[in-house]
N, C-alpha and C. Protein backbone atom coordinates (compact mmCIF):
# COMPACT_ATOMS: atom_id res chain seq x y z
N UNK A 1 -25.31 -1.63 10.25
CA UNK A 1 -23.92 -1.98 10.03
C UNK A 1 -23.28 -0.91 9.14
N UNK A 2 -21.78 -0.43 9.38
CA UNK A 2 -21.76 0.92 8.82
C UNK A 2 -20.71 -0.10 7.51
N UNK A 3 -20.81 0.73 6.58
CA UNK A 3 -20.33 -0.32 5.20
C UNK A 3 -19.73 0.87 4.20
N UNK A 4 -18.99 0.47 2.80
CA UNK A 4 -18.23 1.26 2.24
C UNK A 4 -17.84 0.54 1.10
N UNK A 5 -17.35 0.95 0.13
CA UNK A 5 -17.33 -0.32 -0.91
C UNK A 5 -16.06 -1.03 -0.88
N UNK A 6 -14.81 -0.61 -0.11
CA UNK A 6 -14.20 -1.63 0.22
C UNK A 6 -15.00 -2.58 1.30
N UNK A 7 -15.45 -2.40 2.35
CA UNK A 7 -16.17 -3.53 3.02
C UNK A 7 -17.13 -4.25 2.30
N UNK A 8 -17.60 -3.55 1.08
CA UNK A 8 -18.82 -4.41 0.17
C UNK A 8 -17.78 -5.29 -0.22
N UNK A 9 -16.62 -5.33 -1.01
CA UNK A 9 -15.67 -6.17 -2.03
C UNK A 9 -15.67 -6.78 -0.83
N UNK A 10 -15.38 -6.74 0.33
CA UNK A 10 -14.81 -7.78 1.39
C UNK A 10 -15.75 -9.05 1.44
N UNK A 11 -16.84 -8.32 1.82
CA UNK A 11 -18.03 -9.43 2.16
C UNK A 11 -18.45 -10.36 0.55
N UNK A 12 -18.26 -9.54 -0.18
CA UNK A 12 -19.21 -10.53 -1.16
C UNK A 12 -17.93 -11.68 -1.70
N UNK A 13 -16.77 -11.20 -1.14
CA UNK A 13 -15.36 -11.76 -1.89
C UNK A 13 -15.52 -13.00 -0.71
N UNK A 14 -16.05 -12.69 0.70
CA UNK A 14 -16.11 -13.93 1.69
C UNK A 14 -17.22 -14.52 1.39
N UNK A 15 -18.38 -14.47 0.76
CA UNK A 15 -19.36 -14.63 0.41
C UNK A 15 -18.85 -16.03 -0.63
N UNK A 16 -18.38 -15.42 -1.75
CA UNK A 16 -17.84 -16.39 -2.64
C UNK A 16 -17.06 -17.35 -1.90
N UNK A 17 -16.19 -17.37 -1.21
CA UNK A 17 -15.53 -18.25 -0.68
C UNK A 17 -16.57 -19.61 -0.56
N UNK A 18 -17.30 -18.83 0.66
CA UNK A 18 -18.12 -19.69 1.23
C UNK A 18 -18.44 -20.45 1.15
N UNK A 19 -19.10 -19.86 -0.75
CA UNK A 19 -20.06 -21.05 -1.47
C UNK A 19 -19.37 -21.81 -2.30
N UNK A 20 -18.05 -21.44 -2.42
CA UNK A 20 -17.08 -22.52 -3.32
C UNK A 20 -17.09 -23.61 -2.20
N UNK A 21 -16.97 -23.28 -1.13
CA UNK A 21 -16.27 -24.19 0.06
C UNK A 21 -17.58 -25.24 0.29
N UNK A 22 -18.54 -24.60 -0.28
CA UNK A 22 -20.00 -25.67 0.19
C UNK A 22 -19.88 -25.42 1.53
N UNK A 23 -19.79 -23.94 2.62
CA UNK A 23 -20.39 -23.75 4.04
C UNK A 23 -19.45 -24.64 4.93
N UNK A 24 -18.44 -25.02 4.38
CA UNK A 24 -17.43 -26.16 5.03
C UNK A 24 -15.89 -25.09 5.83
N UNK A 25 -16.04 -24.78 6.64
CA UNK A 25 -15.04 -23.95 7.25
C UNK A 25 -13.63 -24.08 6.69
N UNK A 26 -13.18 -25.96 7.35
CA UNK A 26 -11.99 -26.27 6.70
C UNK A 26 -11.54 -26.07 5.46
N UNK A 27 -12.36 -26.51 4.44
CA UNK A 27 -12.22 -26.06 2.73
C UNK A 27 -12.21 -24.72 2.38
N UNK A 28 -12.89 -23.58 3.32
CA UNK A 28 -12.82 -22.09 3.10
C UNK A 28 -11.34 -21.80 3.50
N UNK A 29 -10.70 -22.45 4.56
CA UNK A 29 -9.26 -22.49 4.94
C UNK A 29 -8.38 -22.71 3.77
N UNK A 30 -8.48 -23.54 3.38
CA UNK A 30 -7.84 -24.06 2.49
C UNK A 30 -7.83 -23.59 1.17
N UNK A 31 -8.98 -23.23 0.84
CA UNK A 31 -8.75 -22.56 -0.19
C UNK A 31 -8.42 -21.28 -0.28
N UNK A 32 -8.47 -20.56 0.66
CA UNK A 32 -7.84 -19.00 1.28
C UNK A 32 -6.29 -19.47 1.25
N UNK A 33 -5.89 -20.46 2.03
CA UNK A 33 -4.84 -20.43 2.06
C UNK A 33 -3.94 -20.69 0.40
N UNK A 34 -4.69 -21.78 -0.30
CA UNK A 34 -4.33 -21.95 -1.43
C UNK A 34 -4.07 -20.37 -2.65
N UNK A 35 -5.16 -19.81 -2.54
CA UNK A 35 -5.08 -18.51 -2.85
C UNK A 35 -3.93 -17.43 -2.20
N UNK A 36 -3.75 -17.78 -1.26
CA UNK A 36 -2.54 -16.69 -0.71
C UNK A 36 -1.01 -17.06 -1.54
N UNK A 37 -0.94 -18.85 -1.36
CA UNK A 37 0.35 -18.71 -1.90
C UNK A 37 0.57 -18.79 -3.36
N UNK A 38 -0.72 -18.70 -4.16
CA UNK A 38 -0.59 -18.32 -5.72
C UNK A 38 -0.49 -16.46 -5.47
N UNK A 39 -1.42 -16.06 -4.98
CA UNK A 39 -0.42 -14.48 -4.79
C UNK A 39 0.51 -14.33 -4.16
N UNK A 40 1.63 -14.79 -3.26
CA UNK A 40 2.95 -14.88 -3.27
C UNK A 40 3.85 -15.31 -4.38
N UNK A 41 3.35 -16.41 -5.11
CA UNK A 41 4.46 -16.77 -6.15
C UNK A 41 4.20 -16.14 -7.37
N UNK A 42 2.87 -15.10 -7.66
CA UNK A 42 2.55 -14.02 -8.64
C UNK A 42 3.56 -12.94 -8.76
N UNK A 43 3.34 -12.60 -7.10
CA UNK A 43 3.87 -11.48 -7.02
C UNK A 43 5.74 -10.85 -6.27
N UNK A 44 5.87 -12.48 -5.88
CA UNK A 44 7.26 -12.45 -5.79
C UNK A 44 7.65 -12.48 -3.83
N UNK A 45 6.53 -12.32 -3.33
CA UNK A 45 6.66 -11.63 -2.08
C UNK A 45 6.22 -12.74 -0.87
N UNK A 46 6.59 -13.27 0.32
CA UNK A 46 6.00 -13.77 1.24
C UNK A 46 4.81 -13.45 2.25
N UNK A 47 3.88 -13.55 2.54
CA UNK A 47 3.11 -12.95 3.67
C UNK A 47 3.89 -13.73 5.06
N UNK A 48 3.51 -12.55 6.30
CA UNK A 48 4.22 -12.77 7.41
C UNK A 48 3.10 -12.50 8.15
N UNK A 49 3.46 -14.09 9.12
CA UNK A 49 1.84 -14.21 10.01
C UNK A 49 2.46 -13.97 11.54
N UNK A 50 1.89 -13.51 12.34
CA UNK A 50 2.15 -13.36 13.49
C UNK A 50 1.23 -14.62 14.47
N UNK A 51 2.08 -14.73 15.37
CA UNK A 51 1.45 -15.99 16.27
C UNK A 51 0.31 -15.84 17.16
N UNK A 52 -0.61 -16.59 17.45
CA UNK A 52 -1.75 -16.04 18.56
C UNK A 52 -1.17 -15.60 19.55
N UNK A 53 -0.23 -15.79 20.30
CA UNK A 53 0.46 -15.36 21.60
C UNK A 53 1.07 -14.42 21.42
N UNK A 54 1.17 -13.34 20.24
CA UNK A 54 1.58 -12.06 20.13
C UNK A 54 3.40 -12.35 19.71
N UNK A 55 3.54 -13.07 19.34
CA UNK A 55 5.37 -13.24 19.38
C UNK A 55 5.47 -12.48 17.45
N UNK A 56 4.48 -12.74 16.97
CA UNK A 56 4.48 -11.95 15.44
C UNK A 56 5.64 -12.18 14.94
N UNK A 57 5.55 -11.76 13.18
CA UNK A 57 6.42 -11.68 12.27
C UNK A 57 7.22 -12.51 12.11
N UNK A 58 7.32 -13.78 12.04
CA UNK A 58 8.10 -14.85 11.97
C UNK A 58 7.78 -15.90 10.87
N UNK A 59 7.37 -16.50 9.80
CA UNK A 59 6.82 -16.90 8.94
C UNK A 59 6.37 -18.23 9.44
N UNK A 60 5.30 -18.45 8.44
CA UNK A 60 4.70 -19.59 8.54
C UNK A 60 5.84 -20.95 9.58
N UNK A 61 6.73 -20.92 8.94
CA UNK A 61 7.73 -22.11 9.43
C UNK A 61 8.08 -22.27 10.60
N UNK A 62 7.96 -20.86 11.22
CA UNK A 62 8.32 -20.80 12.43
C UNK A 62 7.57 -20.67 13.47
N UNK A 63 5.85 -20.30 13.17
CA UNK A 63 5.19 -20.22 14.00
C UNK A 63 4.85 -21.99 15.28
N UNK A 64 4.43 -21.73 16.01
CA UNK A 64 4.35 -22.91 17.37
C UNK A 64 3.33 -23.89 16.50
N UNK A 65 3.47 -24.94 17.30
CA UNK A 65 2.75 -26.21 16.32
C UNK A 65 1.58 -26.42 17.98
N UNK A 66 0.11 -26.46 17.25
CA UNK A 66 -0.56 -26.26 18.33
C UNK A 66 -0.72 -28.11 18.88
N UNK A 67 -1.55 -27.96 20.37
CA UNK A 67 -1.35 -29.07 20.43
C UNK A 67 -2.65 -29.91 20.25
């Protein structure tokens, strides 16, 4: 596997997740997500998610509600 020390910070930073989450996918969600919007309201700024169907850049609010 070809690696670099930004890909090291990556993995061991998903690593941690993991084991906060207790191996629980949903709770790794959630707490990723929880973490994103304390660095939005840190730093002043929104993240902009693009939709699986390629329609992009539209924010959270607006993306399709699956079924």
């Amino acid at each position: 596997m070809i690696t670099n020390p930004v890909l090291e910070t990556k993995y061991k930073t998903q690593r941690q997740l993991d084991e906060e989450a207790k191996h629980d996918v949903t709770k790794y969600v959630e707490n990723s997500h929880k973490i994103t919007l304390e660095v939005e309201k840190y730093y002043g700024f929104e993240f902009k998610y693009g939709s699986p169907q390629g329609e992009g850049g539209e924010g959270r609010e607006d993306q399709p509600k699956s079924a």
